[in-house]
C-alpha atoms as a PDB file:
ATOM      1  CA  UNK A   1      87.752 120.058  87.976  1.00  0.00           C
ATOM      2  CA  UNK A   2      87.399 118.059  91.463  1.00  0.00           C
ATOM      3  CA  UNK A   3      83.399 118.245  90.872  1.00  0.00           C
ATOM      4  CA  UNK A   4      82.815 117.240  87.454  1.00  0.00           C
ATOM      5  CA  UNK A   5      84.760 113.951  88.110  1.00  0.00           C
ATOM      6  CA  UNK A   6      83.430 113.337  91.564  1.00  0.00           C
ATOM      7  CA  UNK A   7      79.615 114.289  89.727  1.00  0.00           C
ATOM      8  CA  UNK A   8      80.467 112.222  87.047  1.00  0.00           C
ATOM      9  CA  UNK A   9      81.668 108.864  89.340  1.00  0.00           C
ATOM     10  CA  UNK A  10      78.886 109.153  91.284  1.00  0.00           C
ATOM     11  CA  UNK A  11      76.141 109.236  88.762  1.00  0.00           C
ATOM     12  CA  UNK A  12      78.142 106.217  86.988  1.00  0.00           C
ATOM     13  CA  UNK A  13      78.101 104.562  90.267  1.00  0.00           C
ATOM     14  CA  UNK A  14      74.354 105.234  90.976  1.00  0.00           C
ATOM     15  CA  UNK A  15      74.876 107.076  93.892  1.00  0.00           C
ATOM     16  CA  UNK A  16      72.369 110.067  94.779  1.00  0.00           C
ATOM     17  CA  UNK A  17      74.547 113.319  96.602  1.00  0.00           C
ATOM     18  CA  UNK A  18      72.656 111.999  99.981  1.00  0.00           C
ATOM     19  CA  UNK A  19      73.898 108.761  99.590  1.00  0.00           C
ATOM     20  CA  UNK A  20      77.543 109.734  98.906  1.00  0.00           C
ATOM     21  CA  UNK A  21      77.476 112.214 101.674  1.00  0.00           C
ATOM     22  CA  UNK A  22      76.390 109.850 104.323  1.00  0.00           C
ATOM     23  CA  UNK A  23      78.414 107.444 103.232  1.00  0.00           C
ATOM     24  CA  UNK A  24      81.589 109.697 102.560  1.00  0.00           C
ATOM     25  CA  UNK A  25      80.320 111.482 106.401  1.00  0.00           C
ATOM     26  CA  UNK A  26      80.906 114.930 104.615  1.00  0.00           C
ATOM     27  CA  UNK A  27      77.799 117.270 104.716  1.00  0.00           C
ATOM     28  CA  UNK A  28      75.822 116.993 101.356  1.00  0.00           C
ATOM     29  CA  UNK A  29      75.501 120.988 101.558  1.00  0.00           C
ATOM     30  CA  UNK A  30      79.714 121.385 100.440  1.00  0.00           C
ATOM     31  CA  UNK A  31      79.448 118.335  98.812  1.00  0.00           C
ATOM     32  CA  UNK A  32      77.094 120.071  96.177  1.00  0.00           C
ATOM     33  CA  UNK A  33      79.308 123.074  95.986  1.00  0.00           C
ATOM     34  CA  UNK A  34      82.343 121.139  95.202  1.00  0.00           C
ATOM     35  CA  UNK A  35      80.249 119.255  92.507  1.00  0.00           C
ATOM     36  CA  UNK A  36      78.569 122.757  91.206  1.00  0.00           C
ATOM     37  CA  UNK A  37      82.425 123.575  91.364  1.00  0.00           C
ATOM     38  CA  UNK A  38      80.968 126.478  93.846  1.00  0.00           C
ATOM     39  CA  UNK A  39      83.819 125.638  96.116  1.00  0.00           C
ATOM     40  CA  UNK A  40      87.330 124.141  94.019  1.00  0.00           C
ATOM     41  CA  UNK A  41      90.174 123.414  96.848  1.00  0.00           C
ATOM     42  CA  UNK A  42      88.402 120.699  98.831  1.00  0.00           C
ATOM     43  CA  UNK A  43      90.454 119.478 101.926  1.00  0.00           C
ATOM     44  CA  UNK A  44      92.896 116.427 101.311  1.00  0.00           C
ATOM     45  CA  UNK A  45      90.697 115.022 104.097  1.00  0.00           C
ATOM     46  CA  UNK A  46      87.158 115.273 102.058  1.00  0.00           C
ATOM     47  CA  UNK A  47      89.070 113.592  98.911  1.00  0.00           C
ATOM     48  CA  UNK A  48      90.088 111.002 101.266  1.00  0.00           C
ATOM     49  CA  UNK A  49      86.472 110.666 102.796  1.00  0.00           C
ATOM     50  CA  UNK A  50      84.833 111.017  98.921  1.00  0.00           C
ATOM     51  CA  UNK A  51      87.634 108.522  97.556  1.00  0.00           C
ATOM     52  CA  UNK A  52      86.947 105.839 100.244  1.00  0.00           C
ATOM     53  CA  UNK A  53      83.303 106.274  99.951  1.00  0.00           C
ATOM     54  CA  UNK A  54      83.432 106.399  96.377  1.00  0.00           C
ATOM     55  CA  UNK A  55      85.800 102.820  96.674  1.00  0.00           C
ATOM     56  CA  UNK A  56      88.384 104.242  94.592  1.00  0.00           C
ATOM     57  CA  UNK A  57      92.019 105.831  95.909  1.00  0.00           C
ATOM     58  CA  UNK A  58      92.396 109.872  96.502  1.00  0.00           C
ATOM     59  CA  UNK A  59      95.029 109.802  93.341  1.00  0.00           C
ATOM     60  CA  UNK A  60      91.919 108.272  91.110  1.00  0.00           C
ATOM     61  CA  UNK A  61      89.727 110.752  92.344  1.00  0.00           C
ATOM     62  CA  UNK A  62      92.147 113.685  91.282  1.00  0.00           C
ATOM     63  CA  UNK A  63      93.185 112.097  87.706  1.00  0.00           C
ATOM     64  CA  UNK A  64      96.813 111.950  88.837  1.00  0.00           C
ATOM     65  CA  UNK A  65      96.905 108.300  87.706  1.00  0.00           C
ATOM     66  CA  UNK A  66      98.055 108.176  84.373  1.00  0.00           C
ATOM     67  CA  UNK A  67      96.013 105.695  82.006  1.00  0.00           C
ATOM     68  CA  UNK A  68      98.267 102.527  81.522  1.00  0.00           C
ATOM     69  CA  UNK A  69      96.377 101.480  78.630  1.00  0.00           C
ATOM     70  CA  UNK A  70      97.360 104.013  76.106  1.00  0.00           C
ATOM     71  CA  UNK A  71     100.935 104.063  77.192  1.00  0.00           C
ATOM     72  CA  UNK A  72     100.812  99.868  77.032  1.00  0.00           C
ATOM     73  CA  UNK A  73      99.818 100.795  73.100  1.00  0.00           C
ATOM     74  CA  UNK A  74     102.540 103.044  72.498  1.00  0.00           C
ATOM     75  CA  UNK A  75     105.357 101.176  74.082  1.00  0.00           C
ATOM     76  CA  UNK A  76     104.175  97.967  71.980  1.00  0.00           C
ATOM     77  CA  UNK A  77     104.040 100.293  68.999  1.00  0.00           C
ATOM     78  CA  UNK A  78     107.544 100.785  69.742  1.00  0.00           C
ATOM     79  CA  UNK A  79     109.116  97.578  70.525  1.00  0.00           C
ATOM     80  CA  UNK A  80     107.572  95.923  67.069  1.00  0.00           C
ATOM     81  CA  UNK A  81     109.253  98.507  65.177  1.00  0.00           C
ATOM     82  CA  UNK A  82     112.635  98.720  67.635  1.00  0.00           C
ATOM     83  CA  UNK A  83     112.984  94.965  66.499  1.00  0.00           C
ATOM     84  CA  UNK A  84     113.105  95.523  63.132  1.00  0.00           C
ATOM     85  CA  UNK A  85     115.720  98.401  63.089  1.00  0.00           C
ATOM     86  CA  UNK A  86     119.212  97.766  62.197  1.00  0.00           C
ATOM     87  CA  UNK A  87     122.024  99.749  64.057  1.00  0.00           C
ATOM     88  CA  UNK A  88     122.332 102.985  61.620  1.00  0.00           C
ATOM     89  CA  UNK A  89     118.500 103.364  62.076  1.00  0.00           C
ATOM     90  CA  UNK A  90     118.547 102.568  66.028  1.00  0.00           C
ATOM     91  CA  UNK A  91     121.551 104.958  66.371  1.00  0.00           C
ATOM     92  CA  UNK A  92     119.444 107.795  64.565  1.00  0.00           C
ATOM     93  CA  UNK A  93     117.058 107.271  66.765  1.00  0.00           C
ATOM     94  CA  UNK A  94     118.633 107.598  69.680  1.00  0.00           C
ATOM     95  CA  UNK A  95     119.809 111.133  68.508  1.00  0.00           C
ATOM     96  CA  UNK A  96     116.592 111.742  67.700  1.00  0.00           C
ATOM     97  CA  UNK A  97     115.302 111.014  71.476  1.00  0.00           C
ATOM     98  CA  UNK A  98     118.598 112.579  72.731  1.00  0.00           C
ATOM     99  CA  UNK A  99     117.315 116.310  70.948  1.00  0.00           C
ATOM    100  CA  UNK A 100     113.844 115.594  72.050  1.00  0.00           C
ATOM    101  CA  UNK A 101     115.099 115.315  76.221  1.00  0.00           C
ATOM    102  CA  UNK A 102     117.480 118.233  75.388  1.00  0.00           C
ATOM    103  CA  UNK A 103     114.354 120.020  74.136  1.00  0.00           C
ATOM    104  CA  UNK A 104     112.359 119.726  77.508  1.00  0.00           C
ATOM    105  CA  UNK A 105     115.062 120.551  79.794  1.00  0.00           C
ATOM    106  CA  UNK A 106     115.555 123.611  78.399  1.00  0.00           C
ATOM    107  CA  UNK A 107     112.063 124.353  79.233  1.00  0.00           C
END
């Protein structure tokens, strides 16, 4: 939830709930009920204000960025071993990614 991660940042950032809610200019009363996760559907407009005060964007804040890191690790997983293929094997697994698409759009 919005509170854990904006508790969370916060404490790694060494930031007291007065200090983040001056600095944010949100009242530290909701801003410990969204961290207590007393109140969950914060205005775009306080995860702005949080986000900025918090130096990070409102996506961040959310967890709607996805982690570049593991999906660097995968796709070099897969280009070591797509080099190494020869055509019956590459063709195969096309198929196989073909059935796996086909799979999720029928969801």
């Amino acid at each position: 939830m919005i509170g854990d991660r904006i508790r969370t940042i916060r404490v790694q950032k060494r930031m007291t709930l007065s200090n983040l809610a001056e600095k944010a200019n949100v009242t530290k009363s909701y801003l410990s009920n969204i961290e207590r996760n007393i109140s969950t559907n914060p205005t775009i407009e306080f995860v702005e204000k949080v986000a900025l005060a918090l130096n990070m964007k409102p996506e961040s804040l959310l967890g709607w960025e996805k982690d570049v890191s593991s999906l660097d690790n995968s796709f070099s997983y897969v280009k070591k071993y797509l080099l190494t293929m020869d055509d019956e094997q590459l063709i195969e697994l096309k198929d196989y990614i073909d059935f796996i698409l086909w799979k999720r759009d029928r969801k």
